[in-house]
Protein backbone atom coordinates (compact mmCIF):
# COMPACT_ATOMS: atom_id res chain seq x y z
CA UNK A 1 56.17 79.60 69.62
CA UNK A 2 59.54 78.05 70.75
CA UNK A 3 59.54 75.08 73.54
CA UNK A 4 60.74 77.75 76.03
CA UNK A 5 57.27 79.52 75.52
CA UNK A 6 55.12 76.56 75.82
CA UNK A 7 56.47 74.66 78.39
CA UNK A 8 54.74 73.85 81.33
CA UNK A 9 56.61 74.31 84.72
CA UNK A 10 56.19 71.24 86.52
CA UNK A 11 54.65 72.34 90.02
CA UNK A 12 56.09 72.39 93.26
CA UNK A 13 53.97 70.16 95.44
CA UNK A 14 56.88 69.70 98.32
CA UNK A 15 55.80 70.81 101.74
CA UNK A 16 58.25 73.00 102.85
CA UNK A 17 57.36 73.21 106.46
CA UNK A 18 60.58 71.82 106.89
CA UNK A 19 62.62 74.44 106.57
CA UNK A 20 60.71 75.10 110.10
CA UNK A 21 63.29 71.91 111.46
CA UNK A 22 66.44 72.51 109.82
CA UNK A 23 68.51 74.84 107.60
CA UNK A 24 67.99 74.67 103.87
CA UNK A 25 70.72 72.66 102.30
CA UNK A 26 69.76 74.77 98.59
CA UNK A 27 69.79 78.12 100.01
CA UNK A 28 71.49 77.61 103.43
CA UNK A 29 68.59 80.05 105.01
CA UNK A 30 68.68 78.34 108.88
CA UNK A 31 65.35 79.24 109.14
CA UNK A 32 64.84 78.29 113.22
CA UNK A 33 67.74 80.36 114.05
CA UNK A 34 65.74 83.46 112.26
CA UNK A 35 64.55 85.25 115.58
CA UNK A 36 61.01 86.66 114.02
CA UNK A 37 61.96 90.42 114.41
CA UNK A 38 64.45 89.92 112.07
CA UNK A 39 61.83 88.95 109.43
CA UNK A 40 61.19 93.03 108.58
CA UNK A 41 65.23 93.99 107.82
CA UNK A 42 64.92 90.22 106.10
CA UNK A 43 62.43 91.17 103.79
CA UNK A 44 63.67 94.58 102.64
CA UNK A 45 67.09 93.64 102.21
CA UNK A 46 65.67 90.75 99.81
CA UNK A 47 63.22 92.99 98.22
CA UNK A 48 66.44 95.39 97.56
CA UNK A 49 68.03 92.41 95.72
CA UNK A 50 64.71 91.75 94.04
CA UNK A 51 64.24 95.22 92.58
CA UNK A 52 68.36 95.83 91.62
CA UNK A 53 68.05 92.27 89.56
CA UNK A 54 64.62 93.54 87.63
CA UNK A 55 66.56 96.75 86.86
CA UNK A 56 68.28 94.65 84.14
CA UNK A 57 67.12 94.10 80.29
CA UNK A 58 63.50 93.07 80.28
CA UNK A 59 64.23 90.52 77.39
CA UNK A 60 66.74 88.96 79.93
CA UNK A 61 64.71 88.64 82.47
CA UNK A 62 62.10 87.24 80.87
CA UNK A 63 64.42 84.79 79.25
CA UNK A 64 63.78 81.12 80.99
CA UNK A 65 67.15 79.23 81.74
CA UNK A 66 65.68 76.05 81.08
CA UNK A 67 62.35 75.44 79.69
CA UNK A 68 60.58 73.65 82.95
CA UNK A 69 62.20 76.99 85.26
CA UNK A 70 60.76 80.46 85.91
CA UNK A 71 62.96 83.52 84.47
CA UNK A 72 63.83 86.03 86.50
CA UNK A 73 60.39 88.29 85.94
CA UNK A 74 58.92 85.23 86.82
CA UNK A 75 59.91 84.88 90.36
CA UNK A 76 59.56 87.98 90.89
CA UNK A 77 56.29 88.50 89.74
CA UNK A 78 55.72 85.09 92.54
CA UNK A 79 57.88 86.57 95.30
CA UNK A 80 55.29 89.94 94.93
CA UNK A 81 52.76 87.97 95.21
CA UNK A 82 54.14 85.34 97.99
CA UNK A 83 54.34 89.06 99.66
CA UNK A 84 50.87 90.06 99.08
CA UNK A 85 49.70 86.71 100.17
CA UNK A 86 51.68 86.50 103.54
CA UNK A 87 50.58 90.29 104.59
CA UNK A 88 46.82 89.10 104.10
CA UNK A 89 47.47 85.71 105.83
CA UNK A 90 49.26 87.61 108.87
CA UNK A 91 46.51 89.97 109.03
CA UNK A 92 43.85 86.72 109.22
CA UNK A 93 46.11 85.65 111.94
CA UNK A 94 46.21 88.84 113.83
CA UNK A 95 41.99 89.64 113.70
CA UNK A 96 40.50 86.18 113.52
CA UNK A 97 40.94 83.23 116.06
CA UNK A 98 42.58 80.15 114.40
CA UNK A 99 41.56 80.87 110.75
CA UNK A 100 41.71 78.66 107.64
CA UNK A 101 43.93 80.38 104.73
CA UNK A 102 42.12 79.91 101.65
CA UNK A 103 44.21 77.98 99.13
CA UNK A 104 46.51 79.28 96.48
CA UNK A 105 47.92 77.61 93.62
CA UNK A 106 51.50 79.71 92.91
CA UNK A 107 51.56 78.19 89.60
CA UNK A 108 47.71 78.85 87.98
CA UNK A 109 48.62 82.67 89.52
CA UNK A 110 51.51 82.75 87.20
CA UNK A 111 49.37 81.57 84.13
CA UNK A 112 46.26 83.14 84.94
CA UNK A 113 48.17 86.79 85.82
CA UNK A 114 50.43 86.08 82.70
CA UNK A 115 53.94 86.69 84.75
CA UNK A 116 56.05 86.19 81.55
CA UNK A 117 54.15 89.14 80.06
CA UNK A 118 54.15 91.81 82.77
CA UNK A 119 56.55 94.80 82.67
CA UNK A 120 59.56 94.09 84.81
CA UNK A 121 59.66 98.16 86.31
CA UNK A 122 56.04 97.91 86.98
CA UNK A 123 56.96 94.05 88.88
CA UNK A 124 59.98 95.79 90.58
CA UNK A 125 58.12 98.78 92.35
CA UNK A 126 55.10 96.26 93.18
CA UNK A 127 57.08 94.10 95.03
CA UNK A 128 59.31 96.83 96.82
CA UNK A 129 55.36 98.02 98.00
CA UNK A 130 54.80 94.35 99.02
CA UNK A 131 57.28 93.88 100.96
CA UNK A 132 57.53 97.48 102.92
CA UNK A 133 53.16 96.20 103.48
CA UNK A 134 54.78 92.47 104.64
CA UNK A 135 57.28 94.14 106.69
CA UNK A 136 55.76 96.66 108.48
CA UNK A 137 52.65 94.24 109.70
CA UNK A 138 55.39 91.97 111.64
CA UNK A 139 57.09 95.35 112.74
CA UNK A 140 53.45 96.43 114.31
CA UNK A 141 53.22 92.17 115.97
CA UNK A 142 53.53 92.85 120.00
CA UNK A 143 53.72 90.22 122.61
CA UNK A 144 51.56 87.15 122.72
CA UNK A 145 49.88 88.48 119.01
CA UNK A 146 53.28 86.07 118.53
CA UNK A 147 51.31 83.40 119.47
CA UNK A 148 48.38 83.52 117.66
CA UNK A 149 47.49 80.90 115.11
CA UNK A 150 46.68 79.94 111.26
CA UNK A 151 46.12 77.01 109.50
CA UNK A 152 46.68 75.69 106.21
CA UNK A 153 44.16 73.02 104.39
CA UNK A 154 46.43 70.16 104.69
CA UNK A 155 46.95 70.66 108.57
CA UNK A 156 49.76 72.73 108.63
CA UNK A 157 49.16 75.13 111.96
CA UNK A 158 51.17 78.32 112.27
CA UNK A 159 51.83 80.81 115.06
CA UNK A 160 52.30 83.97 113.99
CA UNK A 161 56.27 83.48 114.85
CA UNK A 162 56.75 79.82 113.16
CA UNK A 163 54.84 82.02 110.35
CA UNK A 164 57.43 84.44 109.95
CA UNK A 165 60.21 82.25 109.96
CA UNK A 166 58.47 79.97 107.37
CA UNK A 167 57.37 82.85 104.81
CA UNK A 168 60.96 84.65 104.97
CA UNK A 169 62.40 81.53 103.69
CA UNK A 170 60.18 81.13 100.19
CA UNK A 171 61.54 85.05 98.96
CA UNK A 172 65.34 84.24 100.39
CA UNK A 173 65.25 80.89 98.85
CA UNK A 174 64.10 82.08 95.07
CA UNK A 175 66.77 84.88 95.03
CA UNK A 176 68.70 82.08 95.68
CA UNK A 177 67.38 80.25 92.73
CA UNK A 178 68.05 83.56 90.45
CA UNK A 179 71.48 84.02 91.17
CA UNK A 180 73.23 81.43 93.09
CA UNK A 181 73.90 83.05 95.82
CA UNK A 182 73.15 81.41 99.11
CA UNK A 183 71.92 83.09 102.31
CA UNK A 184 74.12 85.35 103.98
């Protein structure tokens, strides 16, 4: 195996509720100026990106550009999942009264669901499905559902509209990482 195969990512352990405050100087998503019914046309146009850049040559994509960063298939595999993740947390928010999101640790998924490994057309049309699901729960949010809450384990407390605006950030800002390319 070559170092680019057995090299551990270093996780991300930042708390990125900021991006709740303030634009993100990497990405240049201003976050508080995204009005939460914008979140569904956010998250198919970045699924669109998503699936056009996993169209490409699986060996590329699976290529690392540095041993300690995710390839492409990678963060995709993660943005599916951040999608996944987000619908189920939304629909906790929307049916229970303040609830606790159980944990999740982005980097033991990618190990323990062997992202490098998976088949980049399979990833693609995943995540497209993940992200109409995503979408189409904020679509269906009405009126004070807006205001209901969630919480994370280390005391982070969401309404369903600080949600929104803090979940469409993590997809927009890992395209970003992929290509370059900040936010429109």
């Amino acid at each position: 195996m070559s170092n680019e195969e057995t090299a551990a990512i270093v996780p991300d352990t930042k708390d990125w509720t900021w991006v709740l405050e303030r634009a993100c100087p990497d990405c240049g998503l201003d976050t508080p100026a995204v009005h939460p019914a914008e979140v569904p046309a956010l998250v198919r146009a970045n699924a669109a990106g998503w699936t056009a850049l996993l169209a490409g040559d699986p060996a590329e994509l699976g290529r690392r550009p540095e041993p300690a960063s995710w390839s492409t298939l990678e963060y995709g595999c993660h943005v599916r999942d951040v999608f996944r993740l987000f619908a189920y947390r939304l629909d906790l928010m929307l049916t229970q009264d303040g609830p606790l999101f159980p944990n999740w640790d982005q980097d033991e998924t990618a190990l323990a669901e062997r992202y490098r490994e998976q088949d980049p057309a399979v990833v693609s049309g995943e995540l497209a499905e993940a992200a109409e699901v995503i979408a189409a729960a904020f679509e269906r949010v009405t009126g004070e559902q807006w205001e209901r809450t969630g919480n994370r384990s280390d005391g982070a407390r969401f309404t369903v509209s600080s949600f929104a605006q803090y979940f469409i950030h993590d997809p927009v800002h890992h395209l970003y990482d992929v290509t370059g390319q900040p936010a429109a």
